[in-house]
Protein backbone atom coordinates (compact mmCIF):
# COMPACT_ATOMS: atom_id res chain seq x y z
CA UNK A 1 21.79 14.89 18.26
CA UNK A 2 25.18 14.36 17.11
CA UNK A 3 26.57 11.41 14.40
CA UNK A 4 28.42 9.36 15.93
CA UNK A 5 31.58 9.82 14.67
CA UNK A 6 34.25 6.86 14.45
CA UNK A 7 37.25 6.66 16.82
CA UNK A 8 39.31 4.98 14.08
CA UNK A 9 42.04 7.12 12.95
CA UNK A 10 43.80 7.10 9.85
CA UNK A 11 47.06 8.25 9.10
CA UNK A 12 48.43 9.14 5.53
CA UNK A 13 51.46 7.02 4.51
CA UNK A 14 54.39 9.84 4.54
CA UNK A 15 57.99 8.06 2.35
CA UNK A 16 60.35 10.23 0.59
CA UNK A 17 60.49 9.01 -3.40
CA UNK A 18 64.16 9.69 -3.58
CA UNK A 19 65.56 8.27 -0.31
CA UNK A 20 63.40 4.78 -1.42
CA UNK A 21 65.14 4.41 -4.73
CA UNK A 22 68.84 4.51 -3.12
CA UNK A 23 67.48 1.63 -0.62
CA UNK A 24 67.49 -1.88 -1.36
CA UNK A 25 64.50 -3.13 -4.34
CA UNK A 26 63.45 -5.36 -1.55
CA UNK A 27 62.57 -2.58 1.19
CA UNK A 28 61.48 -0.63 -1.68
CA UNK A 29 59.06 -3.17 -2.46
CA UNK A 30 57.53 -3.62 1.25
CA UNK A 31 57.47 0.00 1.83
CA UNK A 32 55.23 0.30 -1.01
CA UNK A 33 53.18 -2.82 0.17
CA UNK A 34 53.13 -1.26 3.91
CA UNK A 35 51.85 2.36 2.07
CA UNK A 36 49.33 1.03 0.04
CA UNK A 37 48.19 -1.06 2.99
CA UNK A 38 47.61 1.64 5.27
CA UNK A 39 45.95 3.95 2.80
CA UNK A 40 42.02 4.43 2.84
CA UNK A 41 40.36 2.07 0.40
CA UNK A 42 37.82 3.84 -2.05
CA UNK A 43 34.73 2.04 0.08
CA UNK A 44 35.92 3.85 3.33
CA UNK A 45 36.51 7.60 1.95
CA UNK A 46 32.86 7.33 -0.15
CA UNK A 47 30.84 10.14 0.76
CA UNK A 48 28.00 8.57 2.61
CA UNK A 49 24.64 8.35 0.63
CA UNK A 50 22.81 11.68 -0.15
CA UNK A 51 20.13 12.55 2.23
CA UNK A 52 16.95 11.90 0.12
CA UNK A 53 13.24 13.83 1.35
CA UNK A 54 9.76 13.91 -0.22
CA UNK A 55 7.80 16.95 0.32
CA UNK A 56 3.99 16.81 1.05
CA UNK A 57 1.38 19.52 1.17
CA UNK A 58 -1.94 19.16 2.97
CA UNK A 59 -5.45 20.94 3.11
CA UNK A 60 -5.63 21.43 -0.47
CA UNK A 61 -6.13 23.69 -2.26
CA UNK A 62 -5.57 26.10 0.52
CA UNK A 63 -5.78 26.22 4.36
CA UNK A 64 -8.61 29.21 4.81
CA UNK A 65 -6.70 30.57 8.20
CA UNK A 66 -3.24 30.94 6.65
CA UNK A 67 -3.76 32.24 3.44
CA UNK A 68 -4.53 36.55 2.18
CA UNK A 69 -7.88 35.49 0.95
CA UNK A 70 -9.28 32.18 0.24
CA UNK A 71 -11.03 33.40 -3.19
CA UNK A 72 -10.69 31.59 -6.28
CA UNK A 73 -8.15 34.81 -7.69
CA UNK A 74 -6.01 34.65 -4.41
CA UNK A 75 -5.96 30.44 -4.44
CA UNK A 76 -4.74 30.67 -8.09
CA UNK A 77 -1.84 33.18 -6.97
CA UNK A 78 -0.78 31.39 -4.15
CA UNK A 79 -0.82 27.93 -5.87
CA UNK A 80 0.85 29.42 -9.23
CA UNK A 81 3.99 30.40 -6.70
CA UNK A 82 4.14 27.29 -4.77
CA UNK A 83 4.41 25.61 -7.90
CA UNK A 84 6.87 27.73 -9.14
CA UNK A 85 9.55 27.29 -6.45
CA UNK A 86 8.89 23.27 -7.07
CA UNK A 87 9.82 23.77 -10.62
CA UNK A 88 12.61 25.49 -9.63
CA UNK A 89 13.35 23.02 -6.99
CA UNK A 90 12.96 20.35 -8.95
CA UNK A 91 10.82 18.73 -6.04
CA UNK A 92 8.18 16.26 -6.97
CA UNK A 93 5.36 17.15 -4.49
CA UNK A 94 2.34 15.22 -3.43
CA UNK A 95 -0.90 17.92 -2.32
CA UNK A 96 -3.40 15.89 -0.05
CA UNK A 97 -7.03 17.37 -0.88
CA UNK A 98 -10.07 18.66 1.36
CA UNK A 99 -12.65 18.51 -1.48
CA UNK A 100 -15.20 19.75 0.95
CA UNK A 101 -12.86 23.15 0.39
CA UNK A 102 -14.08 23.31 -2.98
CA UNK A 103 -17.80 24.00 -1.96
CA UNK A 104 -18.38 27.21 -0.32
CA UNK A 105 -21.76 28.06 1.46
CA UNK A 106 -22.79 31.01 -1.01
CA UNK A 107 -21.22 29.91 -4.04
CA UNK A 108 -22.11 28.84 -7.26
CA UNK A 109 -20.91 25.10 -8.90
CA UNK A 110 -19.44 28.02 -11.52
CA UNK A 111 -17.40 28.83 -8.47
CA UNK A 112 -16.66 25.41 -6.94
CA UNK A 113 -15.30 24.10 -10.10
CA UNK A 114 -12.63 27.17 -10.22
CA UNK A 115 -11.60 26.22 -7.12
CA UNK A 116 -11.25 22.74 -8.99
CA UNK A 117 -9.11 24.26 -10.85
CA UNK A 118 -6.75 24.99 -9.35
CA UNK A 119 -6.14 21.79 -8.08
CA UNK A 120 -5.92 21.42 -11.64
CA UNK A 121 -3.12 23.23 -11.66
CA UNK A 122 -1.32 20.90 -10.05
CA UNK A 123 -1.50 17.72 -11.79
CA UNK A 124 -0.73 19.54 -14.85
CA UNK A 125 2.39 20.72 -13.51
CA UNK A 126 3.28 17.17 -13.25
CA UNK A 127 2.41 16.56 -9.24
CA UNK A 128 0.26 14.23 -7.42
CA UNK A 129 -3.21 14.93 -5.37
CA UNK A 130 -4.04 12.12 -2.66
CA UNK A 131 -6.88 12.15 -0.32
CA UNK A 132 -7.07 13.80 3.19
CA UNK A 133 -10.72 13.69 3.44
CA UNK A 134 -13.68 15.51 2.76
CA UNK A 135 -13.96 17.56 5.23
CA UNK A 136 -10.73 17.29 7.14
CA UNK A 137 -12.64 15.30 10.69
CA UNK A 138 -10.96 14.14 13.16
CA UNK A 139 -10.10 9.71 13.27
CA UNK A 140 -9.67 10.33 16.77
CA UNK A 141 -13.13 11.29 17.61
CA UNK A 142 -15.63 10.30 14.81
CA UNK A 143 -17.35 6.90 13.90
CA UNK A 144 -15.55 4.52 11.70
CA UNK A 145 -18.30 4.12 9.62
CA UNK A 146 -18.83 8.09 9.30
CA UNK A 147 -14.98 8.50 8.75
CA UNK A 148 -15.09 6.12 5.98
CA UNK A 149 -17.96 7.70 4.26
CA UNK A 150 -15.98 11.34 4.73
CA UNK A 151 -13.05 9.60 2.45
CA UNK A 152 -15.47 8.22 0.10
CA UNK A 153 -16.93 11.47 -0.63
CA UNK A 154 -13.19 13.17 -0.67
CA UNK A 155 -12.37 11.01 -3.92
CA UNK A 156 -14.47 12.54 -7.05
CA UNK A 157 -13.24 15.69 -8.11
CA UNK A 158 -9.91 14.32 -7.03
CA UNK A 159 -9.97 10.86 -9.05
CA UNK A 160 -11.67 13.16 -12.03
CA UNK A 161 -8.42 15.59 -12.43
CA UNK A 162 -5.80 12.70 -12.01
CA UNK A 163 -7.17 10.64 -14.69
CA UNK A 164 -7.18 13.64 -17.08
CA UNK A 165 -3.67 12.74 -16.75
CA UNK A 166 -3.78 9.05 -16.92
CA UNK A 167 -2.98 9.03 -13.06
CA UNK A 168 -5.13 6.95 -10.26
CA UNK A 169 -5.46 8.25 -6.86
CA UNK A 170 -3.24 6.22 -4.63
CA UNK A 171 -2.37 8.11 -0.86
CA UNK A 172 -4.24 8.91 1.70
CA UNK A 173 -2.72 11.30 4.69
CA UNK A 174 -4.85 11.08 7.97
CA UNK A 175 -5.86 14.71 8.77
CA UNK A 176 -4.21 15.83 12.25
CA UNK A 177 -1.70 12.48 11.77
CA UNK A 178 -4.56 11.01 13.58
CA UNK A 179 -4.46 7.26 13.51
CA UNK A 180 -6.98 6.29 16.36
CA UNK A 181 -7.46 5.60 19.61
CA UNK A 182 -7.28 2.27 19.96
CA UNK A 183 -5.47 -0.36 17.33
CA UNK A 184 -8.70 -2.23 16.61
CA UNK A 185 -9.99 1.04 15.00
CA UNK A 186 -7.06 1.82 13.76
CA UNK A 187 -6.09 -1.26 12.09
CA UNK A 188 -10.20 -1.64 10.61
CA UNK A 189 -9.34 1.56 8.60
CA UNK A 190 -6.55 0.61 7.65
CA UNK A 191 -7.94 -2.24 6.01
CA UNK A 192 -10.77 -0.06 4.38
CA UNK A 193 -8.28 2.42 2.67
CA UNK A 194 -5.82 -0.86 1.48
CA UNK A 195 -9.49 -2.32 0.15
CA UNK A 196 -9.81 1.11 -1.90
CA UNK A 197 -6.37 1.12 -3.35
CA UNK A 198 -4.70 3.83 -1.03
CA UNK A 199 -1.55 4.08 0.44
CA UNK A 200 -1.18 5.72 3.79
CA UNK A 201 1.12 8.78 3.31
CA UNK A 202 3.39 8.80 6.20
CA UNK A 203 5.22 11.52 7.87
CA UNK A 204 8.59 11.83 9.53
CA UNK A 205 9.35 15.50 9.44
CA UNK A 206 6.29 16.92 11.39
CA UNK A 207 6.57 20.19 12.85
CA UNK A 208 4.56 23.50 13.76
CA UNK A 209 4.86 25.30 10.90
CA UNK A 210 1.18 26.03 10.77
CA UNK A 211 1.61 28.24 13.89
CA UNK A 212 4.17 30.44 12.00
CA UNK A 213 1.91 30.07 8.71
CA UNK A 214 -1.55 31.35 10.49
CA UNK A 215 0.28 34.60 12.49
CA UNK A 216 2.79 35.36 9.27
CA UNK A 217 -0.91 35.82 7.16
CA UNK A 218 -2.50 37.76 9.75
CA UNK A 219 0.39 40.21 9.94
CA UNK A 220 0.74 40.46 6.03
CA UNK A 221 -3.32 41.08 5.99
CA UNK A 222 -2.58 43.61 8.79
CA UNK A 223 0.41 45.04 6.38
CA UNK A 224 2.56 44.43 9.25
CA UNK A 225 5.83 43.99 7.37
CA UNK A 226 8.31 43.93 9.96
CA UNK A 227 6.16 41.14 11.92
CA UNK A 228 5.90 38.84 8.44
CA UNK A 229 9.30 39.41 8.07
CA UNK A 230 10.62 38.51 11.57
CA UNK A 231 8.20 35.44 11.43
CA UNK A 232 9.72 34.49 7.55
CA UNK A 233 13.06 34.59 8.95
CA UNK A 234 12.60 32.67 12.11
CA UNK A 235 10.28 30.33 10.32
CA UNK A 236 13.51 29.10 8.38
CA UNK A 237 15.50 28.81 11.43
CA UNK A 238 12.81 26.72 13.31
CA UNK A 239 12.54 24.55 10.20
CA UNK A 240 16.26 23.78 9.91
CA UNK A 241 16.03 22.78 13.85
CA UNK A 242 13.48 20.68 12.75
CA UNK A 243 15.53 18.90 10.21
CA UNK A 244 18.27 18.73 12.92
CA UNK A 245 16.04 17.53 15.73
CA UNK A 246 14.89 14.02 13.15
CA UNK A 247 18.20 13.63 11.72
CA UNK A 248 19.28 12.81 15.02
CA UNK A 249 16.43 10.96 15.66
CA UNK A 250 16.51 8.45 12.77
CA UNK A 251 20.22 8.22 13.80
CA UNK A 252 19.65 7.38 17.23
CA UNK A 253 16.76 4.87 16.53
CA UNK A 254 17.32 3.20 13.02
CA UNK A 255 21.42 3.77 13.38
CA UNK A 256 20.93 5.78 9.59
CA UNK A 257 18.90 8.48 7.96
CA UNK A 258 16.41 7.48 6.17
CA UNK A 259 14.54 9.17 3.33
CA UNK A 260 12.42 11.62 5.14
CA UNK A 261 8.67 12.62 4.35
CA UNK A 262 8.10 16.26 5.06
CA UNK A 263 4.52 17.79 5.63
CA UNK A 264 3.55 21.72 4.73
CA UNK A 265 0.97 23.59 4.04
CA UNK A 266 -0.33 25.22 1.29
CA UNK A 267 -0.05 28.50 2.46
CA UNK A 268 0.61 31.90 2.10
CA UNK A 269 4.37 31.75 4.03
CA UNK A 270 5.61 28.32 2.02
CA UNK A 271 4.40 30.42 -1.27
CA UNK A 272 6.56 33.38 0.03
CA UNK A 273 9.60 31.43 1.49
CA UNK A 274 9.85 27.62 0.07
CA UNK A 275 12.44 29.09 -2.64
CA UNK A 276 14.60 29.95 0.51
CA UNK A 277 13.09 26.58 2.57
CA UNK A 278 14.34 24.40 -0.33
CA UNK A 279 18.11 26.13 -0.64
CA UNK A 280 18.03 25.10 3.29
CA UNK A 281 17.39 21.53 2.30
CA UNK A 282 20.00 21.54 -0.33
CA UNK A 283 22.44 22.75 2.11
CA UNK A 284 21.81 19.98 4.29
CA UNK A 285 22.66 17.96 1.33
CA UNK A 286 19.01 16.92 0.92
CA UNK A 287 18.06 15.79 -2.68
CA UNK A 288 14.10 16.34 -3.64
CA UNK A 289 12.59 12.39 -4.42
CA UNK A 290 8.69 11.34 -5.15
CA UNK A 291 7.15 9.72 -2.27
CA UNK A 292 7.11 6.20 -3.95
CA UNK A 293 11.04 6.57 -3.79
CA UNK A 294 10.85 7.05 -0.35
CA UNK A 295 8.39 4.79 0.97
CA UNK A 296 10.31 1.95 -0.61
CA UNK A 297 13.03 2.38 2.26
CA UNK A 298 12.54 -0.80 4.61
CA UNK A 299 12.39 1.53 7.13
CA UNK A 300 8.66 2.51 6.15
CA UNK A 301 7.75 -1.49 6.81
CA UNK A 302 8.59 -1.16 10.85
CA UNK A 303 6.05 -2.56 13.32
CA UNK A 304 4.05 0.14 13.82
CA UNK A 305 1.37 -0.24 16.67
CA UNK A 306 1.20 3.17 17.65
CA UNK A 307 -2.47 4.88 18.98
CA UNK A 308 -3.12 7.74 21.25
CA UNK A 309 -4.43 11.58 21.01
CA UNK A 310 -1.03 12.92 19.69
CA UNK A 311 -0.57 13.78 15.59
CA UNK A 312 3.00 12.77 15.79
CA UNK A 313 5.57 11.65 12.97
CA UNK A 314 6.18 8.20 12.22
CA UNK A 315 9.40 8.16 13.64
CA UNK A 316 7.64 8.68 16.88
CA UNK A 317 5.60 6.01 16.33
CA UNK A 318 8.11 3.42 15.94
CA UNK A 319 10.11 4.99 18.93
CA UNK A 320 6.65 4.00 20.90
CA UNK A 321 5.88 1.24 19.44
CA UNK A 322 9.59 -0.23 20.62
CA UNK A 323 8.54 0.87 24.04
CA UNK A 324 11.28 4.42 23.82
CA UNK A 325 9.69 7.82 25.25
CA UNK A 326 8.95 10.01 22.38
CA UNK A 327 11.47 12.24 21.50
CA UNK A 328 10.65 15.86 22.29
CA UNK A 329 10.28 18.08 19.31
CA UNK A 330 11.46 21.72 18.86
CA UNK A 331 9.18 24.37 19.57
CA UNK A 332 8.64 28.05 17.86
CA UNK A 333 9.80 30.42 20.41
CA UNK A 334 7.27 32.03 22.72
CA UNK A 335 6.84 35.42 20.60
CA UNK A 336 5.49 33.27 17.43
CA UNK A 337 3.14 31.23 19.97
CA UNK A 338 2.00 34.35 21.19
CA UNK A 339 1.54 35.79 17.43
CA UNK A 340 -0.33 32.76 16.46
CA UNK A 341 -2.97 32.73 19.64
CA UNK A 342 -3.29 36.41 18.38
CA UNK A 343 -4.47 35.63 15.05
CA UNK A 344 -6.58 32.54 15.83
CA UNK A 345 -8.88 35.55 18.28
């Protein structure tokens, strides 16, 4: 979608200085007045405000499917680049943890607590960890009772590594963007995670990078270079549709941008390409903020009464809950679909 762009024109006052002085001080004086009327006052020729984002990263430390290898060694590499481009960024980033992740069948608690870690690694480069379960089930479809007992047991390892810091553990981020079925449910949890503290992490930039994520590892464990490389490339193009596609959204439904929420994944293709993801961002005119700067936006206190089987961004749900059709979302071309149903045989 388009900004609406206003129909007012404005025209720059044109007078010659010499042809004014031989006039009268009197005409002089009003076709100052008249020039200095017409021309744009500092308010009107401000830039408008800087378009602000937070990034997020989910299934922490590392989504199995989309990464090389998901041993300790290979985590540690992948994590130690991701958190290079956000130094170089200068993006504060918030990773939501699956501590169930850190506890592979086979492994020792030597093991597990490598994997802890690297989540380590994190906080001590100055980012946050919030809670996105256990074991990454599904709101939709499990008890509420079970559910809440699968964040319980998501908060140790994760509480332990913040406070090293001096940090608490404040957001929670529903796995899928699930929120329930029904708004009894939904609103129950909701109560249960305020009662512990949390903060639900919303999103407004959703998208299907995963798909490109899970075929771009497959090719590069394949050493299909030209196929990684194709999906890199379009990956960034998708993603700046993407952007695009909820600019005009938040437009069209709030009449502004707001400061956006993006989710990722900590994968092998944002370790690869976020250097080049984040120089799109900038381009757009995007400046990296923490998620607490964002969430203070009034826009993030909209009624929000949206439930149903679809993991879609919160801009969705307040197009819903205001009784709008959802807005559809871009998709990866065909090729990348067909790439990622490839990989997941």
């Amino acid at each position: 979608m388009r900004a609406q762009t206003s129909t007012r024109r404005r025209r720059a006052a044109r007078y010659d200085p010499e042809s004014m002085m031989r006039r009268r001080p009197s005409v002089v004086l009003l076709a100052l007045a008249v020039a200095l009327a017409l021309a744009p006052s500092p308010a009107t020729t401000a830039p408008a405000a800087p378009r602000a984002v937070a990034v997020t990263f989910d299934d922490l430390p590392g989504p199995g499917g989309s990464l090389l290898s998901s041993d300790v060694p290979a985590l540690r590499e992948n994590t130690r680049k991701l958190l290079a481009a956000f130094r170089d960024a200068k993006a504060p980033v918030v990773g939501f943890v699956n501590e169930g992740k850190l506890f592979v069948e086979g492994e020792t608690l030597a093991t597990a607590e490598q994997r802890a870690g690297v989540l380590r690694l994190w906080v001590e480069a100055g980012h946050e960890l919030g809670n996105h379960t256990y074991s990454h089930r599904d709101l939709n479809t499990q008890p509420l009772d079970w559910f809440e007992q699968d964040v319980v047991r998501g908060e140790p390892v994760t509480r332990r590594l913040l406070a090293e810091k001096g940090r608490r553990l404040r957001y929670f981020r529903h796995p899928f963007l699930h929120v329930g079925l029904d708004l009894d449910k939904r609103r129950a949890f909701e109560s249960f995670l305020a009662g512990r503290g949390y903060t639900v992490a919303p999103v407004t930039i959703d998208n299907d990078e995963y798909v490109y994520a899970a075929a771009y590892a497959d090719a590069r464990r394949r050493g299909d270079t030209p196929m990684a490389t194709r999906l890199a490339e379009d990956y960034l193009r998708y993603m700046e549709s993407v952007f695009s596609f909820i600019e005009g959204v938040s437009r069209d439904l709030l009449g502004r941008e707001i400061p956006q929420v993006l989710l990722l994944h900590a994968n092998a293709l944002n370790a690869d390409r976020f250097p080049q993801l984040g120089a799109m961002m900038r381009a757009r005119g995007y400046r990296f903020v923490a998620l607490q700067e964002a969430l203070r936006d009034e826009a993030y206190g909209r009624p929000d009464t949206y439930v149903g089987p679809w993991g879609v961004s919160w801009l969705h749900h307040w197009e819903i809950t205001e009784g709008r059709k959802r807005s559809p979302s871009p998709d990866p071309p065909e090729w990348v679909t067909k790439a990622y149903e490839a990989a997941a045989r």
